[in-house]
PDB file of N, CA and C in Angstrom:
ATOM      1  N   UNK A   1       6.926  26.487  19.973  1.00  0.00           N
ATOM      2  CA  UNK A   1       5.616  26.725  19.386  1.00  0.00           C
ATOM      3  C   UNK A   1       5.037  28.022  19.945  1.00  0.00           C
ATOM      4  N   UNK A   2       5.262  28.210  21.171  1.00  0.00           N
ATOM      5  CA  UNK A   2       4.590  29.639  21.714  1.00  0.00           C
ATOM      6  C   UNK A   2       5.237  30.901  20.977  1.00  0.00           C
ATOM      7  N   UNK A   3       6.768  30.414  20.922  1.00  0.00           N
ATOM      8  CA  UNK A   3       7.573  31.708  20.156  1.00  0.00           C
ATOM      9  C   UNK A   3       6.728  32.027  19.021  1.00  0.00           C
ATOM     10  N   UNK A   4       6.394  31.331  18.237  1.00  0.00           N
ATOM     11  CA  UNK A   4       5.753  31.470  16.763  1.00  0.00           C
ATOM     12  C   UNK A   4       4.235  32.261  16.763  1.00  0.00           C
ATOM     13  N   UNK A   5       3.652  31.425  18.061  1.00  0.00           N
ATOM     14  CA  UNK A   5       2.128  31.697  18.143  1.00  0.00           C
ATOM     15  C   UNK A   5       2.419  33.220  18.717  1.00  0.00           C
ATOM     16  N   UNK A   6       3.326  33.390  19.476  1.00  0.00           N
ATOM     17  CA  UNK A   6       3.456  35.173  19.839  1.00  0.00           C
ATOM     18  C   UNK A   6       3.854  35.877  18.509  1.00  0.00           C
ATOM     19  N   UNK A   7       4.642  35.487  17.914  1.00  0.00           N
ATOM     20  CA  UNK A   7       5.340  36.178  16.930  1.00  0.00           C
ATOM     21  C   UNK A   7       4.026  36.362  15.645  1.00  0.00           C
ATOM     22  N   UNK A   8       2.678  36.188  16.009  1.00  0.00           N
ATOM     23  CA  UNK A   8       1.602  36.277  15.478  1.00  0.00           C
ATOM     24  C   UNK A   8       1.737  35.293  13.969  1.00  0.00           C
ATOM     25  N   UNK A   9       2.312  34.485  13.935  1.00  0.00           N
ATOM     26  CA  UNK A   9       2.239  33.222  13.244  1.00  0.00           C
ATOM     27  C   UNK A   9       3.587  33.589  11.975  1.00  0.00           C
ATOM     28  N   UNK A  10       4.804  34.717  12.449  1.00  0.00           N
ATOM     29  CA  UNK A  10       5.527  35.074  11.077  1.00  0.00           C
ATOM     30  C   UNK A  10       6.351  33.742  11.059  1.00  0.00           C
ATOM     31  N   UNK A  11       6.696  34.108   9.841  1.00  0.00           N
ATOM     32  CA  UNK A  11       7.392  32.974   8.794  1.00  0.00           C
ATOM     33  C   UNK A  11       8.643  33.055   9.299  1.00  0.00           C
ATOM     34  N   UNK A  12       9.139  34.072   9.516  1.00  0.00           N
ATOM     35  CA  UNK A  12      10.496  34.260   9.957  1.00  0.00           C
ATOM     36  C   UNK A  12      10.804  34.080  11.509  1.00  0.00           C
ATOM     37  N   UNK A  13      10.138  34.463  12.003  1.00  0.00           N
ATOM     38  CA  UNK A  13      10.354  33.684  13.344  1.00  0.00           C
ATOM     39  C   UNK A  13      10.741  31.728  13.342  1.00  0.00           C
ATOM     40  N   UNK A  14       9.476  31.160  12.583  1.00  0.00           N
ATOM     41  CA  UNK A  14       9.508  29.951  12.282  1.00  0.00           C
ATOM     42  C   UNK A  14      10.582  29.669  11.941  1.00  0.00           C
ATOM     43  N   UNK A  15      11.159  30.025  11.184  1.00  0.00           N
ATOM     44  CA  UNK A  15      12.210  29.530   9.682  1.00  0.00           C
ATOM     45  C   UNK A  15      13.732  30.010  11.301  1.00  0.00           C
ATOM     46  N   UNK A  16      13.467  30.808  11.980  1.00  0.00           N
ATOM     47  CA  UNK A  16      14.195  31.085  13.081  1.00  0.00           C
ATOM     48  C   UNK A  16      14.883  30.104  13.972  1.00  0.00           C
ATOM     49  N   UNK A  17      13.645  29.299  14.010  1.00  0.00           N
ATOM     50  CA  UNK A  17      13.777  27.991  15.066  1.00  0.00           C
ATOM     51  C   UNK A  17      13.399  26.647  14.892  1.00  0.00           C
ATOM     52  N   UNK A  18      13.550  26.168  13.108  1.00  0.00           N
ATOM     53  CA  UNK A  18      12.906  25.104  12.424  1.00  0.00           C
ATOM     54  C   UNK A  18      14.194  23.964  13.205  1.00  0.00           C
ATOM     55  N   UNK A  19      15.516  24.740  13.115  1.00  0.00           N
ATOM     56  CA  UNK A  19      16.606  23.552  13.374  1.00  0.00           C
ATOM     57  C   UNK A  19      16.152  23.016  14.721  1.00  0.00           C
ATOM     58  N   UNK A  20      16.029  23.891  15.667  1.00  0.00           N
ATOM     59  CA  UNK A  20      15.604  23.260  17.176  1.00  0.00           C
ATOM     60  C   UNK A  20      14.244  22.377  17.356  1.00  0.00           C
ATOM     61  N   UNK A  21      13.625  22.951  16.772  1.00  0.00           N
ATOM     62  CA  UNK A  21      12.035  21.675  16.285  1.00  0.00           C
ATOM     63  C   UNK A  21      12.010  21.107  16.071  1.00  0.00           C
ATOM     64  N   UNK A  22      13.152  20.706  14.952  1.00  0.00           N
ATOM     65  CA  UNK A  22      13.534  19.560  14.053  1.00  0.00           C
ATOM     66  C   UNK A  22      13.883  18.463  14.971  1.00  0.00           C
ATOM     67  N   UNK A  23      15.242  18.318  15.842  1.00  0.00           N
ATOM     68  CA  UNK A  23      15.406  17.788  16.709  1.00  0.00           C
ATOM     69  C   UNK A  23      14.498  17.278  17.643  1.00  0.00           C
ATOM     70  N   UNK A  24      13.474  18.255  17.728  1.00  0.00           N
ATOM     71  CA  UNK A  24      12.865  17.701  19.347  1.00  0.00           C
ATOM     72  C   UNK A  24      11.100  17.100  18.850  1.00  0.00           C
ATOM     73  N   UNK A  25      10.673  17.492  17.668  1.00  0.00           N
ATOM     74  CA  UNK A  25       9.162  17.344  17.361  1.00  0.00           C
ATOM     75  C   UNK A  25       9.005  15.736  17.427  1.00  0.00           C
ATOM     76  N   UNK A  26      10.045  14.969  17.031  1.00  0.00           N
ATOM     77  CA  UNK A  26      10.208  13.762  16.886  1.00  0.00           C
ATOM     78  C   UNK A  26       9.318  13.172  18.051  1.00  0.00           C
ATOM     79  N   UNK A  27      10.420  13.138  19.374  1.00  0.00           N
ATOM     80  CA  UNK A  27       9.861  13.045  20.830  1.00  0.00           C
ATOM     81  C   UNK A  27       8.643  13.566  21.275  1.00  0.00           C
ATOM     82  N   UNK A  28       8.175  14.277  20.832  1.00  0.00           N
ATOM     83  CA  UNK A  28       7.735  15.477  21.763  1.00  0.00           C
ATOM     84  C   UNK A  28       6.146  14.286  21.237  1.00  0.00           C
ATOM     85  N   UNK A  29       5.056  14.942  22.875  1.00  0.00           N
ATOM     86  CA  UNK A  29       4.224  13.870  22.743  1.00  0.00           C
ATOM     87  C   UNK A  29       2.851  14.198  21.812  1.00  0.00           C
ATOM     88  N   UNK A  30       2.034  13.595  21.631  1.00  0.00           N
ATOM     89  CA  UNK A  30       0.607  13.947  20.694  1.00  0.00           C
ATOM     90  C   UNK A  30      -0.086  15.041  20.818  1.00  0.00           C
ATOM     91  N   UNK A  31       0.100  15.686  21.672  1.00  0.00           N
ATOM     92  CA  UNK A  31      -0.733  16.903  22.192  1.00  0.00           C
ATOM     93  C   UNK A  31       0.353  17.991  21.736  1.00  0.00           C
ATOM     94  N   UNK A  32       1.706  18.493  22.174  1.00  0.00           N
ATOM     95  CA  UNK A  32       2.234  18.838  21.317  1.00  0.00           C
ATOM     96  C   UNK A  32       2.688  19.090  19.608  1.00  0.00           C
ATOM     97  N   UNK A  33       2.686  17.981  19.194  1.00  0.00           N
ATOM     98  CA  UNK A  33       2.528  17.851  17.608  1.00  0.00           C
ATOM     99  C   UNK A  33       1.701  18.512  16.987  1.00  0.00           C
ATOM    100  N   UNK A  34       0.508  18.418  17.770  1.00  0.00           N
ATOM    101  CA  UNK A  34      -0.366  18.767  17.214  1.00  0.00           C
ATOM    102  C   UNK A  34      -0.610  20.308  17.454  1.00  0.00           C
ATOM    103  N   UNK A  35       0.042  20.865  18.470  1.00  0.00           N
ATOM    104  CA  UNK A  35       0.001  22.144  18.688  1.00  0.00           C
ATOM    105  C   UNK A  35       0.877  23.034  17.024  1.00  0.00           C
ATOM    106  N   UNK A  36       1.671  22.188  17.400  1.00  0.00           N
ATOM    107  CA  UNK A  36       2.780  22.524  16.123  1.00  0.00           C
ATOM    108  C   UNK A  36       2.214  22.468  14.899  1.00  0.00           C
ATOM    109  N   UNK A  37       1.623  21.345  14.816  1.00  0.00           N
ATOM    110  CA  UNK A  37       1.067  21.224  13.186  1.00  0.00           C
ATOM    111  C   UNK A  37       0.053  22.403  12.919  1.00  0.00           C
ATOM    112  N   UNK A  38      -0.808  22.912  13.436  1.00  0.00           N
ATOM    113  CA  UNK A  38      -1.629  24.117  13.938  1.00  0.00           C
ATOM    114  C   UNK A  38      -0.848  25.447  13.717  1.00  0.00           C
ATOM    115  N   UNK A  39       0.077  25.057  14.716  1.00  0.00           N
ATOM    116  CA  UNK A  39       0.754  26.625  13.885  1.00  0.00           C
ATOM    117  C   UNK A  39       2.161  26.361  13.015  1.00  0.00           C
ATOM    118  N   UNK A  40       1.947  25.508  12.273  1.00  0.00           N
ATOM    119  CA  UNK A  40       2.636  25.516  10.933  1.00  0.00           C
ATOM    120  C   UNK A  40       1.817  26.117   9.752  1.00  0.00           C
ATOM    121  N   UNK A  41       0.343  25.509   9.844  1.00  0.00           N
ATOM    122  CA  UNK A  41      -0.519  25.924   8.923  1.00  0.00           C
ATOM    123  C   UNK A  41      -0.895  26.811   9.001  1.00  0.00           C
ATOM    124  N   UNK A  42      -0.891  27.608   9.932  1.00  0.00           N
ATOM    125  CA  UNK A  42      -1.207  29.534  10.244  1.00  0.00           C
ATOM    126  C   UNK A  42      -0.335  30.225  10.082  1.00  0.00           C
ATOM    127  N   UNK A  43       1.356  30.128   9.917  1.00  0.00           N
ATOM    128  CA  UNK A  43       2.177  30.668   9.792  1.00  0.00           C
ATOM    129  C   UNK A  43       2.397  30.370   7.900  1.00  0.00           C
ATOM    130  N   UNK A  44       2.103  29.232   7.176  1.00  0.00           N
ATOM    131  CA  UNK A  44       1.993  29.715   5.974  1.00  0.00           C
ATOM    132  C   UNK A  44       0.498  30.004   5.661  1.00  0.00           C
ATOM    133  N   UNK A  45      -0.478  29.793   5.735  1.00  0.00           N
ATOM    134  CA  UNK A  45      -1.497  30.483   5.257  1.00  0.00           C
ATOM    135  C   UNK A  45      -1.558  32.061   5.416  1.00  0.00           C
ATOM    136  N   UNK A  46      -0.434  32.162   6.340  1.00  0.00           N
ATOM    137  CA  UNK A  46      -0.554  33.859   6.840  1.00  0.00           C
ATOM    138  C   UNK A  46       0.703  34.215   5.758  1.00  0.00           C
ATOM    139  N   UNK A  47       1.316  33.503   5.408  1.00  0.00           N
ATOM    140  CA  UNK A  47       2.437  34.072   4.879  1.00  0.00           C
ATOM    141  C   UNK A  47       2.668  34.331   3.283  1.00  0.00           C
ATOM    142  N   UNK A  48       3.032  35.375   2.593  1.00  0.00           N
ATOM    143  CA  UNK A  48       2.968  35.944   1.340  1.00  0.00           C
ATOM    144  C   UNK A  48       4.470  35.629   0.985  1.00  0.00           C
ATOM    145  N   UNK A  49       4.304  34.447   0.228  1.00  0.00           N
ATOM    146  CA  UNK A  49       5.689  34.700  -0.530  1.00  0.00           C
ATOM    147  C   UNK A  49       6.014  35.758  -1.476  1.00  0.00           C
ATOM    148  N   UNK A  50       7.681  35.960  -1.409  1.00  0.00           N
ATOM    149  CA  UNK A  50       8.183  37.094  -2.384  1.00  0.00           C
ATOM    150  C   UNK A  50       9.411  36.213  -2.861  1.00  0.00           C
ATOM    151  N   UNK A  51       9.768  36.603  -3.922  1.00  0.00           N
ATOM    152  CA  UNK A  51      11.259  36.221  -4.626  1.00  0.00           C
ATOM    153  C   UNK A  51      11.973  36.420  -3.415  1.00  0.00           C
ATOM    154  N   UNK A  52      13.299  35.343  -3.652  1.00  0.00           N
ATOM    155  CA  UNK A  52      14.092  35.579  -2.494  1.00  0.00           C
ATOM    156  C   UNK A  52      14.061  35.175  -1.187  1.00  0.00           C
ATOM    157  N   UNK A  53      12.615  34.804  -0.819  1.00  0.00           N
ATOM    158  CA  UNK A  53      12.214  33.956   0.464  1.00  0.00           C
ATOM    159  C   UNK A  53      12.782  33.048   0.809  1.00  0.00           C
ATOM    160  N   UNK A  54      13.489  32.385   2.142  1.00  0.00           N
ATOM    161  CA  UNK A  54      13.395  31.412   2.423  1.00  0.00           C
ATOM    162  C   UNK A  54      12.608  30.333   1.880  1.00  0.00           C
ATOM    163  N   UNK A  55      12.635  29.203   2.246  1.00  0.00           N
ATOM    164  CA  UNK A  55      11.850  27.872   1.621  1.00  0.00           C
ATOM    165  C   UNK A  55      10.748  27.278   2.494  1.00  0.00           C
ATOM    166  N   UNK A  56       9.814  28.266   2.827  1.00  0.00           N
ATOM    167  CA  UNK A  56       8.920  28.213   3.988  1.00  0.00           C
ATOM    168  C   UNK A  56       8.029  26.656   3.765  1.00  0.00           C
ATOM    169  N   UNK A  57       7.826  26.397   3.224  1.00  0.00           N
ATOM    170  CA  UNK A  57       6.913  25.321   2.974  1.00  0.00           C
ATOM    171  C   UNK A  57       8.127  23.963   2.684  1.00  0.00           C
ATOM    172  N   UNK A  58       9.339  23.988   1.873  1.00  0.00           N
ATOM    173  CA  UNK A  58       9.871  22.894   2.627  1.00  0.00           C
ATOM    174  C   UNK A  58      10.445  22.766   4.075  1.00  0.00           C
ATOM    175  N   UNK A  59      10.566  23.726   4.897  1.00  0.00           N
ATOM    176  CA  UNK A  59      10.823  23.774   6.296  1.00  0.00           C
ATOM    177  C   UNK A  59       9.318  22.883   7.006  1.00  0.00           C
ATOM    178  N   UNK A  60       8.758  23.199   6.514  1.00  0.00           N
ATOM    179  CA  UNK A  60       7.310  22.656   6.486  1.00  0.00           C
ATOM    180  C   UNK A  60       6.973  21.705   6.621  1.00  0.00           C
ATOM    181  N   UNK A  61       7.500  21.418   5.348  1.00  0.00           N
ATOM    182  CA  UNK A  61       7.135  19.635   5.127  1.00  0.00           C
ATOM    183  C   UNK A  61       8.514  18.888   5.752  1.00  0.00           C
ATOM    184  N   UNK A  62       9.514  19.150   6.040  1.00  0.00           N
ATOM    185  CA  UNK A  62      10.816  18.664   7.141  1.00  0.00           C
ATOM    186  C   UNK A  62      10.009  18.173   8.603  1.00  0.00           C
ATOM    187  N   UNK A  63       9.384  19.236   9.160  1.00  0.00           N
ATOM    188  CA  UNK A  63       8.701  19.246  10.299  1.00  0.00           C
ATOM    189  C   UNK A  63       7.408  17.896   9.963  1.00  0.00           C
ATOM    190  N   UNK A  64       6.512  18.207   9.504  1.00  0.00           N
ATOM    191  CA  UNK A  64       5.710  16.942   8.936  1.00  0.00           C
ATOM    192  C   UNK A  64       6.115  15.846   8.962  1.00  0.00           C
ATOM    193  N   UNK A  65       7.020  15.853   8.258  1.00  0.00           N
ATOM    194  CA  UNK A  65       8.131  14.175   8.100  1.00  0.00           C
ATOM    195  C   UNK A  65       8.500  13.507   9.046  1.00  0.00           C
ATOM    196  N   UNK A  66       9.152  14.625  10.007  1.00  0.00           N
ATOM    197  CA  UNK A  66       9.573  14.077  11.157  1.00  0.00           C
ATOM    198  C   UNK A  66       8.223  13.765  12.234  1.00  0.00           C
ATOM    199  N   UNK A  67       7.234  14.434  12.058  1.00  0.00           N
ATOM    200  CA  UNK A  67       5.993  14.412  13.207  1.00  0.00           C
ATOM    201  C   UNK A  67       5.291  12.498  12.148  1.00  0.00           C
ATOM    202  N   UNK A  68       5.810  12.162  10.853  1.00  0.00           N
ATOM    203  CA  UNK A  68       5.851  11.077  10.353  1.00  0.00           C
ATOM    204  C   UNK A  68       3.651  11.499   9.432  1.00  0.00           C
ATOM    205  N   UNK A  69       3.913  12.586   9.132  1.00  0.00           N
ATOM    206  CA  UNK A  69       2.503  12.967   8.457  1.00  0.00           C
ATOM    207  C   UNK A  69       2.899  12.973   7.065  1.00  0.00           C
ATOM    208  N   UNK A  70       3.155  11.919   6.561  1.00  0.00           N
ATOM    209  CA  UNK A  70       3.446  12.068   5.147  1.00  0.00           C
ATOM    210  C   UNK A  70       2.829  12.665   3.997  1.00  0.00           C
ATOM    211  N   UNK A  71       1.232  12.233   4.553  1.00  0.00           N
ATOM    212  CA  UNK A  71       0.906  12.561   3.450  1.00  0.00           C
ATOM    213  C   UNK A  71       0.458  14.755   3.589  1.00  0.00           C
ATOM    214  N   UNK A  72       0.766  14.982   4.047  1.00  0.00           N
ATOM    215  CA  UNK A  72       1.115  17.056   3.932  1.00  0.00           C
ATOM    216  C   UNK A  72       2.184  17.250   3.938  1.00  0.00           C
ATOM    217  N   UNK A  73       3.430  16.662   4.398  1.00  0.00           N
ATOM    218  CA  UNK A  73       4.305  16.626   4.380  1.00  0.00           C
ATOM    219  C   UNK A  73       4.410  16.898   2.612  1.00  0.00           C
ATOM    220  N   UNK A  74       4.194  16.096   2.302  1.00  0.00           N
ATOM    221  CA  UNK A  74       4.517  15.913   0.432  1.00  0.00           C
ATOM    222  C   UNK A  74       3.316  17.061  -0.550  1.00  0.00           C
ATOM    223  N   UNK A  75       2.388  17.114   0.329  1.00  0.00           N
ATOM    224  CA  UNK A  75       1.641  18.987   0.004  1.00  0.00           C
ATOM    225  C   UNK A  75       2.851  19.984  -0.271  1.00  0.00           C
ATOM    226  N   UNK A  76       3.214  20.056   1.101  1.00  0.00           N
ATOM    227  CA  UNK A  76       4.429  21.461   1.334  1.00  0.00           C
ATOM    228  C   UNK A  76       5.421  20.965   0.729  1.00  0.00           C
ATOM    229  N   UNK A  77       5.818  19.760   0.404  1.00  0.00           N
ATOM    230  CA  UNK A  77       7.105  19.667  -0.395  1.00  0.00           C
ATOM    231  C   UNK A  77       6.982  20.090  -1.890  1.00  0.00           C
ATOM    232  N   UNK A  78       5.615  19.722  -2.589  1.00  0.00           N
ATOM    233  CA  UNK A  78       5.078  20.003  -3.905  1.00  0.00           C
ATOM    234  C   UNK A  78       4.924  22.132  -3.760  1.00  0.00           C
ATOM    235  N   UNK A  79       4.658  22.267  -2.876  1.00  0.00           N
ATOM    236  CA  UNK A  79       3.724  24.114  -2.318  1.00  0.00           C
ATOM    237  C   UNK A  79       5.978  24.399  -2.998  1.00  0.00           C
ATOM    238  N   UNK A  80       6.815  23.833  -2.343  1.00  0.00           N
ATOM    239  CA  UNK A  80       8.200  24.326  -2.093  1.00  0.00           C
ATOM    240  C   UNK A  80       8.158  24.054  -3.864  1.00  0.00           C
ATOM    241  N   UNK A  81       7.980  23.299  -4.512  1.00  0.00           N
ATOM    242  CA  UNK A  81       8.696  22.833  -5.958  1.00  0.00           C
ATOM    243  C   UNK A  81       7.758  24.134  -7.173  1.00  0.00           C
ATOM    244  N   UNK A  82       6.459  24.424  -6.371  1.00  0.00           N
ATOM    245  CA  UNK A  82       5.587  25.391  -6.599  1.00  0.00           C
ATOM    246  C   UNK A  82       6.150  26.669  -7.044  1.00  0.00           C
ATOM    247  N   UNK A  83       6.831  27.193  -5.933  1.00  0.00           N
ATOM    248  CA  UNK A  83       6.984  28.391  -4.971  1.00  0.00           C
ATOM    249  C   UNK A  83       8.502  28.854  -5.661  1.00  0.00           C
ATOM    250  N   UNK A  84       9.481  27.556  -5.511  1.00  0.00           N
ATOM    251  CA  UNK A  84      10.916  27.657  -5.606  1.00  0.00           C
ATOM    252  C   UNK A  84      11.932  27.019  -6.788  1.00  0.00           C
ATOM    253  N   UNK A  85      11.023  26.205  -7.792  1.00  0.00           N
ATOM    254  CA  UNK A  85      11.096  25.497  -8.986  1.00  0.00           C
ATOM    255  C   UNK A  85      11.628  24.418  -8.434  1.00  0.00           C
ATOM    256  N   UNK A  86      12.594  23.690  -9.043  1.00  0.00           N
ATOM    257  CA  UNK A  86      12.817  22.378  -8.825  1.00  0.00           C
ATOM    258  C   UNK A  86      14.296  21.907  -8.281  1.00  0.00           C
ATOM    259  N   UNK A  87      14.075  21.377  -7.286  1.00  0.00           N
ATOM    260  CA  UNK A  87      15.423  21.085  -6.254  1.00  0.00           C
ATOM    261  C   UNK A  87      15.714  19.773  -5.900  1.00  0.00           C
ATOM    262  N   UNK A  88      16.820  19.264  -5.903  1.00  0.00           N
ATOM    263  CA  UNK A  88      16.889  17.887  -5.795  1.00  0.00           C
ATOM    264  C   UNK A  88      16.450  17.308  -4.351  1.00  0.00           C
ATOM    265  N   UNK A  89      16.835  17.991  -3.150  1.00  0.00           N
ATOM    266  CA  UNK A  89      16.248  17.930  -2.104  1.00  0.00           C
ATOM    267  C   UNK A  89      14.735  17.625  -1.911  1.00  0.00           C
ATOM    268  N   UNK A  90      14.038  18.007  -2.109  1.00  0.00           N
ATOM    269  CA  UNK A  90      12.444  18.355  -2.303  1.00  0.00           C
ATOM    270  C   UNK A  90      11.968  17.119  -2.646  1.00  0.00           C
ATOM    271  N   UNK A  91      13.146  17.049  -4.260  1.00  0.00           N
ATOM    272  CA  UNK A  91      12.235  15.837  -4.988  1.00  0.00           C
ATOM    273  C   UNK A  91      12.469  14.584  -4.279  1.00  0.00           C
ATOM    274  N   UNK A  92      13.480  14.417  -3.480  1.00  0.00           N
ATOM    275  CA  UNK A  92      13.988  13.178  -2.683  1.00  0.00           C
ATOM    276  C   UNK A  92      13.226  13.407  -1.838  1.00  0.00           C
ATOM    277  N   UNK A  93      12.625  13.954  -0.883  1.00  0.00           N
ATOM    278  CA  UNK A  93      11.848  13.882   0.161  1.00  0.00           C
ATOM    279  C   UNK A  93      10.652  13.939   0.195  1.00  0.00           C
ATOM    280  N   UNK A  94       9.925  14.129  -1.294  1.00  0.00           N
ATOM    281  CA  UNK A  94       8.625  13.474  -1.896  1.00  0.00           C
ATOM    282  C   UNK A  94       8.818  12.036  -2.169  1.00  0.00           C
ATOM    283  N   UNK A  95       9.881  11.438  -2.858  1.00  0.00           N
ATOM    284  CA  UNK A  95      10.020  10.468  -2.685  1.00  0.00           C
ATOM    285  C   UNK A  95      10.174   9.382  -1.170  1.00  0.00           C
ATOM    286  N   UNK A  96      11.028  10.077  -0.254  1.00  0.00           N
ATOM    287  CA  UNK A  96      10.875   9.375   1.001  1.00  0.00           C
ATOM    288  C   UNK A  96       9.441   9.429   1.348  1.00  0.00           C
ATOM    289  N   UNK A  97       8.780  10.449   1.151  1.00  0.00           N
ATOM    290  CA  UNK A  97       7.386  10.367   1.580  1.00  0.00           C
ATOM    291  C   UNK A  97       6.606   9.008   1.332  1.00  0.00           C
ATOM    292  N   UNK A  98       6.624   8.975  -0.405  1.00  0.00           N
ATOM    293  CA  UNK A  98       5.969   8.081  -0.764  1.00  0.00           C
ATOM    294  C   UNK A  98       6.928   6.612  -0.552  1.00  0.00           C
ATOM    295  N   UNK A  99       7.864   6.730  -0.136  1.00  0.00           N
ATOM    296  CA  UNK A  99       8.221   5.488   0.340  1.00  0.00           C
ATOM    297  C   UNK A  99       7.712   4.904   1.809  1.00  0.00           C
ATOM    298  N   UNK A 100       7.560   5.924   2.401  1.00  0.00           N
ATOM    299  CA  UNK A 100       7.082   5.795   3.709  1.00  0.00           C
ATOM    300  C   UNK A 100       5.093   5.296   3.484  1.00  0.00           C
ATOM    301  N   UNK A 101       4.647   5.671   2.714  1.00  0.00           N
ATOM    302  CA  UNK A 101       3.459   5.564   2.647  1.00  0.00           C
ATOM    303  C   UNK A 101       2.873   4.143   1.915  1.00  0.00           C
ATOM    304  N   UNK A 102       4.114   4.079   1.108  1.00  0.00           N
ATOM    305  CA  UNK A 102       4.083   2.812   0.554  1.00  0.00           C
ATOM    306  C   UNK A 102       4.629   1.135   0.928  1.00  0.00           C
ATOM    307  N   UNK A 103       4.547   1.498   2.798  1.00  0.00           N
ATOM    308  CA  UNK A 103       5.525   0.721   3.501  1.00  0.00           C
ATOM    309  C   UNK A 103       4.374  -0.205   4.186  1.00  0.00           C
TER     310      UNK A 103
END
């Protein structure tokens, strides 16, 4: 999270180190998460998509899922179907969302 917050909130830094986050956000305790969730939302509000981009907002909502925030989680998964048209991935993990919400 500090890498990102130095890297003045870029997308590409993020999208840099989503796999290692992924793994560990799970564990990691309430005060953390929440650091993260903070600068998830500053790193895309700061960020200008272009054709060709990475999939910044489903990296997004991956991270969400796992921190178990379903319901933004399925924001950034809809922001990705937005952004990147329509992917089978995406649409399954709007669906896990709402399975999770509907539990």
């Amino acid at each position: 999270v500090a890498l990102v917050r130095l890297s003045g909130w870029d997308a590409f830094t993020l999208l840099g180190v989503v796999d290692a986050l992924l793994e560990l956000v799970a564990s990691a305790d309430a005060a953390t998460q929440e650091d993260l969730r903070h600068a998830l939302y500053e790193t895309f509000d700061r960020h200008y998509a272009v054709a060709g981009d990475e999939d910044l907002p489903f990296a997004i909502g991956l991270l969400l899922y796992e921190m178990q925030d379903y319901e933004d989680a399925i924001e950034f998964f809809e922001a990705s179907l937005d952004q990147h048209g329509p992917d089978a991935a995406t649409e399954h993990n709007i669906a896990l969302c709402e399975e999770q919400l509907g539990a």
